[in-house]
Protein backbone atom coordinates (compact mmCIF):
# COMPACT_ATOMS: atom_id res chain seq x y z
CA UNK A 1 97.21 -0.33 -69.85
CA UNK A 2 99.31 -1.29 -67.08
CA UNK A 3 98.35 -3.88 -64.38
CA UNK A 4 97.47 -1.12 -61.39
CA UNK A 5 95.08 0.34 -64.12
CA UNK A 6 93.17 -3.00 -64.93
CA UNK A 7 93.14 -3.79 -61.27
CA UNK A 8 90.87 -0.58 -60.66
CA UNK A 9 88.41 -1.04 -63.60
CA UNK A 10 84.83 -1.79 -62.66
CA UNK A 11 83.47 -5.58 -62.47
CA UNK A 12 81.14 -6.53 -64.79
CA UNK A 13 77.32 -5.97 -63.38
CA UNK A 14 75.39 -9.71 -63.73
CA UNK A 15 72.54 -9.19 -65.88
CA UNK A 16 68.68 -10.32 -65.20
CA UNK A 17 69.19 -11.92 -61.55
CA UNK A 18 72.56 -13.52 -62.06
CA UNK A 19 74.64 -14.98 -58.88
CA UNK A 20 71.57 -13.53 -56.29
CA UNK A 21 69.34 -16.43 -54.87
CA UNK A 22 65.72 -16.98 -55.94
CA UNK A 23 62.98 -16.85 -53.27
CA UNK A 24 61.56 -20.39 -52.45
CA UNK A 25 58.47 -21.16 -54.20
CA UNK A 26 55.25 -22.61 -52.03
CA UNK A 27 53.59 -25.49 -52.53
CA UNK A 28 50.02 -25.87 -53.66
CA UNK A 29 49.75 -27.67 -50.48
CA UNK A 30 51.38 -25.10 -48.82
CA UNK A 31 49.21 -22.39 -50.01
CA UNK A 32 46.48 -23.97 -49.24
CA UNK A 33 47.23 -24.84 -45.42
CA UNK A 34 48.05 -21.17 -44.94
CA UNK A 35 44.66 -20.19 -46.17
CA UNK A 36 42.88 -22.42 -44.12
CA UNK A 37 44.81 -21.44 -41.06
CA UNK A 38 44.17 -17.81 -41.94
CA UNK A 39 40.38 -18.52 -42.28
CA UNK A 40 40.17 -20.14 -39.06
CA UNK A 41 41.19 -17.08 -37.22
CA UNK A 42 38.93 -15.09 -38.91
CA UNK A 43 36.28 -17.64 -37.94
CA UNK A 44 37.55 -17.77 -34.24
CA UNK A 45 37.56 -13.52 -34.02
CA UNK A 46 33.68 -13.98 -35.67
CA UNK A 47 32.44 -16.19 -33.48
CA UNK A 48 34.33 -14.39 -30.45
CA UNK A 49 32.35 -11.25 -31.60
CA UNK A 50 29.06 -13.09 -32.00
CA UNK A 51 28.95 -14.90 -28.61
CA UNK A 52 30.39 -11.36 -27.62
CA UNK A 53 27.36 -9.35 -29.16
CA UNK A 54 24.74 -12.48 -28.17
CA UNK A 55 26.05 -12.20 -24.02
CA UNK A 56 25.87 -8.48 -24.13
CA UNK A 57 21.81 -9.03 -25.87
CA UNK A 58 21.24 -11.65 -23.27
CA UNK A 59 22.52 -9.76 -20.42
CA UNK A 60 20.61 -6.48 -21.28
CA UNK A 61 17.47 -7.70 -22.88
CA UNK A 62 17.08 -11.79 -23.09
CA UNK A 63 18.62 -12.78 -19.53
CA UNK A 64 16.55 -13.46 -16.25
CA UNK A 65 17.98 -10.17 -14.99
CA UNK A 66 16.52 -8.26 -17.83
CA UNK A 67 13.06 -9.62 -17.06
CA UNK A 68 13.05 -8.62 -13.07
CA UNK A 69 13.76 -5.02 -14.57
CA UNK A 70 11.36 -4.83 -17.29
CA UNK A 71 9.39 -5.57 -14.55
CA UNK A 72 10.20 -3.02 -12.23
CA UNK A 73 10.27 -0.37 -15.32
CA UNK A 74 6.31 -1.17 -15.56
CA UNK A 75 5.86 -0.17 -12.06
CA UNK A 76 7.73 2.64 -11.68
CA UNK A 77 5.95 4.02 -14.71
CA UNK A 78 2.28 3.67 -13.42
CA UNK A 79 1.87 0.66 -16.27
CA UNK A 80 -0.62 -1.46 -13.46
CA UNK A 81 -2.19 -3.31 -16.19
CA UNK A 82 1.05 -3.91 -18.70
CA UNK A 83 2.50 -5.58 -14.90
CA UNK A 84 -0.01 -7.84 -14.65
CA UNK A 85 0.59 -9.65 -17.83
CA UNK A 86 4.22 -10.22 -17.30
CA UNK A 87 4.38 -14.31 -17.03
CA UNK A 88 3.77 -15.01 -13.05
CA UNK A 89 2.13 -12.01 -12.09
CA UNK A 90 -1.29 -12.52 -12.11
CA UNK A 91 -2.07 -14.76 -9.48
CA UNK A 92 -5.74 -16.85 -8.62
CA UNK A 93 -6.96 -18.28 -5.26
CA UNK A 94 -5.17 -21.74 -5.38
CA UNK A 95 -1.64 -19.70 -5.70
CA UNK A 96 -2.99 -17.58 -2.63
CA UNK A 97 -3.94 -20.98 -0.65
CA UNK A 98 -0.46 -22.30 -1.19
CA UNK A 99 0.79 -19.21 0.08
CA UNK A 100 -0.72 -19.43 3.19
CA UNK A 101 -2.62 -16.02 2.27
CA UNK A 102 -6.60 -15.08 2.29
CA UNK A 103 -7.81 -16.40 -1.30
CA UNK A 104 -10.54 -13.41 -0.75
CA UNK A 105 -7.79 -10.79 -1.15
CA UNK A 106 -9.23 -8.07 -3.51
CA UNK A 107 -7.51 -6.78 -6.62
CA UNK A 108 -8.82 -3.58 -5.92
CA UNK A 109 -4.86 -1.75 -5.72
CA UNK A 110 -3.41 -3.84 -8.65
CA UNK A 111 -4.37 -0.34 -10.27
CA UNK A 112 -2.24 2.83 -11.68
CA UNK A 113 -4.07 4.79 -9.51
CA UNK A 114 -2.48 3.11 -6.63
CA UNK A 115 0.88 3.47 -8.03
CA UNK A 116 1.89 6.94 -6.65
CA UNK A 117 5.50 6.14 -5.14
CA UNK A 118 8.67 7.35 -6.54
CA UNK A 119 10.34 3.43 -7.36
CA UNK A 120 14.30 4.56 -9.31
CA UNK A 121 18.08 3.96 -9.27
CA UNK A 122 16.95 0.09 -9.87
CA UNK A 123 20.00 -2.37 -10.19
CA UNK A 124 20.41 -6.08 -10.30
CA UNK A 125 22.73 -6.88 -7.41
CA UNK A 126 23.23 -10.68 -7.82
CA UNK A 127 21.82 -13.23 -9.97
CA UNK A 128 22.08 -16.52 -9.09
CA UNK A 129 21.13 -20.18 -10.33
CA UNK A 130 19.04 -21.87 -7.94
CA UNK A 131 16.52 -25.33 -8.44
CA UNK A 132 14.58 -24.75 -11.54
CA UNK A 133 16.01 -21.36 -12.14
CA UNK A 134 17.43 -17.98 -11.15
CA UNK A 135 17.48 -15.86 -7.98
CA UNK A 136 17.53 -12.07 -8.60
CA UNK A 137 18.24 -9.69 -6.30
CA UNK A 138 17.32 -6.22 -6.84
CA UNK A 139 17.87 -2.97 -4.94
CA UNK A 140 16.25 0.50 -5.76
CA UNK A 141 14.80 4.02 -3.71
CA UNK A 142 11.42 4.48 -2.97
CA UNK A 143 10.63 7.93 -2.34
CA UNK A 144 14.25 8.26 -1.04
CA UNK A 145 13.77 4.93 0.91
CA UNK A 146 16.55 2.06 -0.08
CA UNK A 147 15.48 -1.26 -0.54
CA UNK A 148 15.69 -4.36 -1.98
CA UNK A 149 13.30 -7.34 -3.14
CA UNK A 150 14.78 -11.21 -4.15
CA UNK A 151 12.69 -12.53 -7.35
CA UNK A 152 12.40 -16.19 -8.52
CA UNK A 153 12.37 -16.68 -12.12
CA UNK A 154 12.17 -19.92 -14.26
CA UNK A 155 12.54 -20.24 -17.94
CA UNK A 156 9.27 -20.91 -19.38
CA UNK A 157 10.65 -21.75 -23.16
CA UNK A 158 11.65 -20.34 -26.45
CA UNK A 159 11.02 -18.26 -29.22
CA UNK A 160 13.20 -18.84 -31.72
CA UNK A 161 17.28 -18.40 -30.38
CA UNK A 162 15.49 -16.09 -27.44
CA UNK A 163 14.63 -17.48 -24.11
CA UNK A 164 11.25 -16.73 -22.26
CA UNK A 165 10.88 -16.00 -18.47
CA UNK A 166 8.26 -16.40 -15.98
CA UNK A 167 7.78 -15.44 -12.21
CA UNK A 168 8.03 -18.71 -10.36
CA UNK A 169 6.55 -16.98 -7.33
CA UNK A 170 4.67 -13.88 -7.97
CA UNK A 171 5.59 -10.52 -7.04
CA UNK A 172 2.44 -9.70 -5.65
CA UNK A 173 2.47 -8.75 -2.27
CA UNK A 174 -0.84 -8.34 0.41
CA UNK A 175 -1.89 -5.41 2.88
CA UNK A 176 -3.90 -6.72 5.93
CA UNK A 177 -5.76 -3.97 6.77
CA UNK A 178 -7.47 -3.09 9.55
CA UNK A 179 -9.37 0.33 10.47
CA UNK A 180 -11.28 1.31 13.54
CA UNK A 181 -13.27 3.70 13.65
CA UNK A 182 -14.45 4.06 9.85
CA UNK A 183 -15.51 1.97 7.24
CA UNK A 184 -13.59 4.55 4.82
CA UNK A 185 -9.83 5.24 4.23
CA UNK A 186 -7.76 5.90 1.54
CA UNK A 187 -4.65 3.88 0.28
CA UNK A 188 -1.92 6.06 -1.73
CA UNK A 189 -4.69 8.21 -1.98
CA UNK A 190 -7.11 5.91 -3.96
CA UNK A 191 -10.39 5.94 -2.06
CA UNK A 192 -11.85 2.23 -0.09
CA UNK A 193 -14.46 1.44 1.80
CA UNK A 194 -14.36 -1.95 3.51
CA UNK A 195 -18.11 -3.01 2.03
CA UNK A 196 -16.38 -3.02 -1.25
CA UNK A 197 -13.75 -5.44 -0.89
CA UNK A 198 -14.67 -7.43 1.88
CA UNK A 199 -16.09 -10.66 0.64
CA UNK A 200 -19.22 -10.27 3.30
CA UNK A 201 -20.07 -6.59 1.19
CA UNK A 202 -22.26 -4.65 3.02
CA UNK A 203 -22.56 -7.52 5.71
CA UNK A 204 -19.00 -6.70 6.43
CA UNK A 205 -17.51 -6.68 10.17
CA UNK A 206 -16.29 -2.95 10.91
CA UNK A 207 -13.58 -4.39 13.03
CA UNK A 208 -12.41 -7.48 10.42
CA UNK A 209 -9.56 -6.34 8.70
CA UNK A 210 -9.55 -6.99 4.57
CA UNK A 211 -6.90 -7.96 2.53
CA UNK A 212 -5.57 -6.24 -0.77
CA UNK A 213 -3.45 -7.54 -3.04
CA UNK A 214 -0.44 -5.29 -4.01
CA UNK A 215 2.33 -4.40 -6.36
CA UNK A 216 5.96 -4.99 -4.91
CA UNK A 217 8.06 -3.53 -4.51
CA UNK A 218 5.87 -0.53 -3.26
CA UNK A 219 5.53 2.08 -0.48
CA UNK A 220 1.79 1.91 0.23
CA UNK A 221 0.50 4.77 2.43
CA UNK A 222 -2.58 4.57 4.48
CA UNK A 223 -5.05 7.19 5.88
CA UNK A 224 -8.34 8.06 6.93
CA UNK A 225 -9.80 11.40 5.95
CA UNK A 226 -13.44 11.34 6.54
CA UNK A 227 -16.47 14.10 7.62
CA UNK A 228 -16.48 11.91 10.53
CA UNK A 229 -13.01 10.35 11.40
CA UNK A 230 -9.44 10.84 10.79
CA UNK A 231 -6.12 9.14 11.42
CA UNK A 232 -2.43 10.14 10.79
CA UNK A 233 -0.82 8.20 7.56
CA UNK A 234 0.89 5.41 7.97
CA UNK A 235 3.47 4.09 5.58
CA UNK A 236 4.32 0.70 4.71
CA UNK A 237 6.59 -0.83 2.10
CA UNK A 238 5.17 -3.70 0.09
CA UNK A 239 9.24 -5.85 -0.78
CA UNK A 240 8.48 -9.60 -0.48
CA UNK A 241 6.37 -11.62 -3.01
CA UNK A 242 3.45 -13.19 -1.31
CA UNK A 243 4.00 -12.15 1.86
CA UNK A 244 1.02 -10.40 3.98
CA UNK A 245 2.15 -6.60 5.68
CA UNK A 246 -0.06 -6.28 8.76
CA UNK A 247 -1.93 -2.54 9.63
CA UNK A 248 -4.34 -1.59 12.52
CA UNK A 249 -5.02 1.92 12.68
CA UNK A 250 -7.54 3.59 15.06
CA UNK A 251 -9.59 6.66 13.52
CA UNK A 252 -10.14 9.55 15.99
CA UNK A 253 -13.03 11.59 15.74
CA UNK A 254 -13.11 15.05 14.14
CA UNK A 255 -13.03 18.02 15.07
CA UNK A 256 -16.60 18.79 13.28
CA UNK A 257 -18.02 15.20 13.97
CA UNK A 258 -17.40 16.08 17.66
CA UNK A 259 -19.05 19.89 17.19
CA UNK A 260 -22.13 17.83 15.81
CA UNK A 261 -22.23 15.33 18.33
CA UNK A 262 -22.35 18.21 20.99
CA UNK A 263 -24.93 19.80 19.19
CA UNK A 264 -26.98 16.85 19.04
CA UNK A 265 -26.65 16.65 22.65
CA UNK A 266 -27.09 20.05 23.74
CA UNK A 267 -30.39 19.52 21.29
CA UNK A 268 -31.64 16.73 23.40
CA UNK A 269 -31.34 17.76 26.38
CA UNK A 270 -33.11 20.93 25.74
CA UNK A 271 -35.95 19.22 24.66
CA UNK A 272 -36.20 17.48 27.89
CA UNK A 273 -36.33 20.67 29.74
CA UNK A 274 -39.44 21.13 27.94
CA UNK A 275 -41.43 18.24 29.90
CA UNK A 276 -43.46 19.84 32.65
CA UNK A 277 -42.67 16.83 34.58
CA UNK A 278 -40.80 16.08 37.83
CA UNK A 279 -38.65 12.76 35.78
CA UNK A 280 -38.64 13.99 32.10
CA UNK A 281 -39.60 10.35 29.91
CA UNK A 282 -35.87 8.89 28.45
CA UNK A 283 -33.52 11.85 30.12
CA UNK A 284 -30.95 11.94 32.15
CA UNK A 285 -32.12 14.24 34.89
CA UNK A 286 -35.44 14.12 37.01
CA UNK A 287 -36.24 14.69 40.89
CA UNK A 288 -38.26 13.07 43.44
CA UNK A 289 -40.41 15.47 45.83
CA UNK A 290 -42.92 13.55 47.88
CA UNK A 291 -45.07 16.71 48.02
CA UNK A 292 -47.89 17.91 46.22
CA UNK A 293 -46.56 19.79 42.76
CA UNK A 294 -47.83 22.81 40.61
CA UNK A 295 -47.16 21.25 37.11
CA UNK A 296 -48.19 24.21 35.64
CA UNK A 297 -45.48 26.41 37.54
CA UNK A 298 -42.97 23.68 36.51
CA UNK A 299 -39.73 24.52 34.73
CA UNK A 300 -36.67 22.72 33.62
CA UNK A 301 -33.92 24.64 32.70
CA UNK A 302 -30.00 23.73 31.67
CA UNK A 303 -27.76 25.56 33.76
CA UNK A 304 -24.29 23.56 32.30
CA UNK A 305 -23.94 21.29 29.06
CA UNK A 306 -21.61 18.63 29.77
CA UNK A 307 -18.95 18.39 27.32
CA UNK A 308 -18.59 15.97 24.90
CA UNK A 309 -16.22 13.37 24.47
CA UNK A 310 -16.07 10.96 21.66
CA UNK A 311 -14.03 8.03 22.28
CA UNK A 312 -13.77 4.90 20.39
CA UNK A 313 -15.97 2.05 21.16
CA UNK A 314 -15.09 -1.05 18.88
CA UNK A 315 -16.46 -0.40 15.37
CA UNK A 316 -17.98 2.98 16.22
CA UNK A 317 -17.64 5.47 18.81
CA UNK A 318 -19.20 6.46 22.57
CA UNK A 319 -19.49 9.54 24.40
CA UNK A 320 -17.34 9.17 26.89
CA UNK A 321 -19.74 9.68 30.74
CA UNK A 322 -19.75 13.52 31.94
CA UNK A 323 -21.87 15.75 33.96
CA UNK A 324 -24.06 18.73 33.43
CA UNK A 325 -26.54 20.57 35.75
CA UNK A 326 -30.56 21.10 35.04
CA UNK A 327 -32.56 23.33 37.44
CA UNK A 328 -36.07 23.16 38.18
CA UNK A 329 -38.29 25.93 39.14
CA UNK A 330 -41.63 24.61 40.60
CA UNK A 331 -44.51 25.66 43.19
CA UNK A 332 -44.69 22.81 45.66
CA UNK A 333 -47.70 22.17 48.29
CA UNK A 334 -46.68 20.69 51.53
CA UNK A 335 -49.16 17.43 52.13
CA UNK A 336 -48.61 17.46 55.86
CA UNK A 337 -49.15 20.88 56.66
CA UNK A 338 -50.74 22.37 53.52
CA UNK A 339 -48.36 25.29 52.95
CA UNK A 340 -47.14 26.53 49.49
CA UNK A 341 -43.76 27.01 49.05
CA UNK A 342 -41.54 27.26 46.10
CA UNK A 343 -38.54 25.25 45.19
CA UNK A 344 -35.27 26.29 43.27
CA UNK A 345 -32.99 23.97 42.89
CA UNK A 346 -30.33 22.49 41.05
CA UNK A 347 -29.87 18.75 39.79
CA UNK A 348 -26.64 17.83 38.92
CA UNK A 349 -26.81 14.65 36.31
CA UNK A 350 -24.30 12.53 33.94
CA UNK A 351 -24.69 11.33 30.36
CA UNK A 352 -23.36 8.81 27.73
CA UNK A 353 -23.74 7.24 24.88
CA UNK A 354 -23.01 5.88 21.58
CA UNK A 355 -22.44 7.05 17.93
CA UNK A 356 -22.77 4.87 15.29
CA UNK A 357 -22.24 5.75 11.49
CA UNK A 358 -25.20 4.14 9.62
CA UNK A 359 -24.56 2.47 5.83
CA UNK A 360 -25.30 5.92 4.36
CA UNK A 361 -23.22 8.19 6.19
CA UNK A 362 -25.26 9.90 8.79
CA UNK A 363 -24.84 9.22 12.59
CA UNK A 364 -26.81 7.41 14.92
CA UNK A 365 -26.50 9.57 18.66
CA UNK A 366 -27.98 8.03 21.38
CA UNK A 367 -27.69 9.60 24.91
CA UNK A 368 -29.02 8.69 27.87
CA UNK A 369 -27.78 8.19 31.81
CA UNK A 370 -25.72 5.20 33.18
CA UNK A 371 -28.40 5.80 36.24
CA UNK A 372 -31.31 4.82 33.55
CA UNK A 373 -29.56 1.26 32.29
C-alpha cells in the first residue's frame, strides 16, 4: 500500500464515549436548591390564583358592594319582608329621633304590595372607605327614571374567612303626607286611610299630614280615587336613607259627589216650598207683606235651582254661595182699605253651605242662607 493510499483510509471510530466530554454532574445540594426554587414558584402562581379567586368572591358576593346590591335585588323583586331583615334595615323610634324624623311613622308601606315600581340596570358606581366603613354609591332606572342613592355600610363581624355587613344608616326613607279633602288615598295603589296610621286613629286631624315609612330607593305614587273625591297622581321618588319627602295634595270633588250634593239641595229646597208660610222655618227664601194673608191660597214654588259648587273648605268641603229664585202665589187682604188682591211674585235668594264626610262614609249637607247667620 503506498503512502497516498494509507493517507485516505478511515480513522478509527472511539468506542463507548471516548475523546467527547461528559456532562457535569449536580450536586445533592444542587438538586435540592433547584427544587425548592421550583416549588416556590409554584407556591407564588397558587397563592396568586387564590387571592385571585378570594378578590373576585369578595368583590361579587363577600364585599360591601355586594351587600348594597343584594339589597337592591330584594326590592326590585317585591321581597318587602326578606328587605327588612338585611342587618340595618329595620329601624325603631330612637333611630327615627336621631334622625330628626316623626318616631310615629307607620310601617304600613314596608309591604310587597307597595312595591310596584320597575327598580333595574343597578350598578355600584364607587365604593369608598370612609370612618367606620364604606360609602357605596349606586345608580339604577326606576320606571325609566335614572337615579342614584349613597349607602353607609360597616362591617359587623365574621363568619368564618367571610365578612358580615350591616347598614350603618338605614335605607329607609319617609313620605310626609298630606291630603285635603279625603281621609282616603291610595299609595302605589295600596289602599290608606289616615285613621289607620295616624297615631290619634279615629281622633285623627283631616288636615295633619302622617308619615310612612318607605323602601328606598323607590318611586312612590300617590292618588285619591274616592265616591267622593279625587286628585291627579303625584309621583315621588323615595333615594335618601332617612330623609322625609314632603306631599300636600288637594282632593277635588267628583263629578257624582257634586250630582248628589245638587240633589240634596234641589231636595231641600223643595221641601221648603211646601210651608204655607210667608218665611219658610230654616230656608233660604221668605217675604215680608205687612198685609193681611190667605195662608190657605199660599204657594211656594222654585222657579231656578242655583247651581252647585263644591269647593274645598279645610278638611271637608262648602258649597260655594249662589242664587236661585222661589215664587209665591198668595191672596193678600189690604188692612187699610180692606180690598183683596192677589200677589205673584218672585223672590230671588242665595245659598251655602258645608259638606262634611262623616267616619262612615256618608255626607253631612247642610244649606242654608248667609242672610240667616
Amino acid at each position: 500500500m503506498d503512502q497516498a493510499t494509507a493517507s485516505a483510509a478511515p480513522a478509527a471510530i472511539p468506542q463507548d464515549g471516548a475523546g467527547s466530554a461528559a456532562p457535569p454532574r449536580r450536586t445533592p445540594r444542587q438538586q435540592l436548591t433547584r427544587d425548592l426554587i421550583l416549588l416556590g414558584v409554584i407556591f407564588a402562581l397558587l397563592a396568586a390564583a387564590i387571592w385571585a379567586g378570594f378578590s373576585a368572591l369578595y368583590r361579587q358576593y363577600w364585599g360591601p358592594s355586594a351587600f348594597v346590591e343584594r339589597y337592591l335585588e330584594l326590592i326590585a323583586e317585591g321581597r318587602a319582608a326578606d328587605a327588612l331583615t338585611v342587618p340595618g334595615v329595620a329601624i325603631d323610634s330612637a333611630d327615627l329621633e336621631a334622625a330628626g324624623l316623626p318616631v310615629s311613622a307607620s310601617e304600613a308601606l314596608l309591604r310587597s304590595a307597595a312595591l310596584t315600581f320597575d327598580l333595574r340596570d343597578v350598578e355600584i358606581t364607587q365604593e369608598r372607605p370612609v370612618a367606620g366603613g364604606y360609602e357605596v354609591t349606586a345608580a339604577y332606572a326606576i320606571d325609566g327614571t335614572r337615579g342614584q342613592t349613597v349607602f353607609t355600610v360597616r362591617r359587623s363581624g365574621t363568619e368564618g374567612i367571610v365578612p358580615r355587613w350591616s347598614f350603618e344608616t338605614s335605607p329607609l326613607g319617609m313620605l310626609e303626607v298630606g291630603v285635603r279633602g279625603s281621609m282616603q288615598f291610595e299609595v302605589n295603589d295600596f289602599e290608606m286611610d289616615k285613621r289607620q296610621v295616624s297615631p290619634d286613629g279615629v281622633d285623627a286631624d283631616p288636615l295633619a299630614p302622617v308619615s310612612l315609612l318607605v323602601f328606598s330607593p323607590g318611586l312612590y305614587t300617590v292618588e285619591v280615587d274616592t265616591p267622593t273625591a279625587e286628585a291627579e297622581p303625584v309621583h315621588v321618588l323615595a333615594d335618601a336613607a332617612l330623609r322625609k319627602v314632603p306631599l300636600d295634595i288637594q282632593a277635588q270633588p267628583t263629578e257624582a259627589f257634586a250630582d248628589v250634593v245638587q240633589q240634596q239641595v234641589g231636595s231641600f229646597l223643595g221641601e221648603c216650598a211646601t210651608q204655607k208660610v210667608l218665611q219658610p222655618t230654616g230656608c233660604p227664601f221668605g217675604i215680608q207683606i205687612d198685609d193681611r194673608v190667605f195662608p190657605e191660597t199660599l204657594a211656594w214654588s222654585i222657579l231656578a235651582t242655583p247651581g252647585v259648587e263644591i269647593v274645598p273648605d279645610g278638611a271637608h268641603w262648602a258649597i260655594s254661595p249662589a242664587t236661585g229664585t222661589a215664587h209665591i202665589e198668595v191672596d193678600v187682604q189690604a188692612i187699610s182699605t180692606g180690598a183683596v188682591y192677589h200677589l205673584s211674585e218672585d223672590v230671588p235668594f242665595v245659598i251655602d253651605g258645608t259638606v262634611e264626610i262623616l267616619p262612615d262614609g256618608t255626607a253631612s249637607i247642610l244649606v242654608g242662607s248667609p242672610a240667616l247667620r
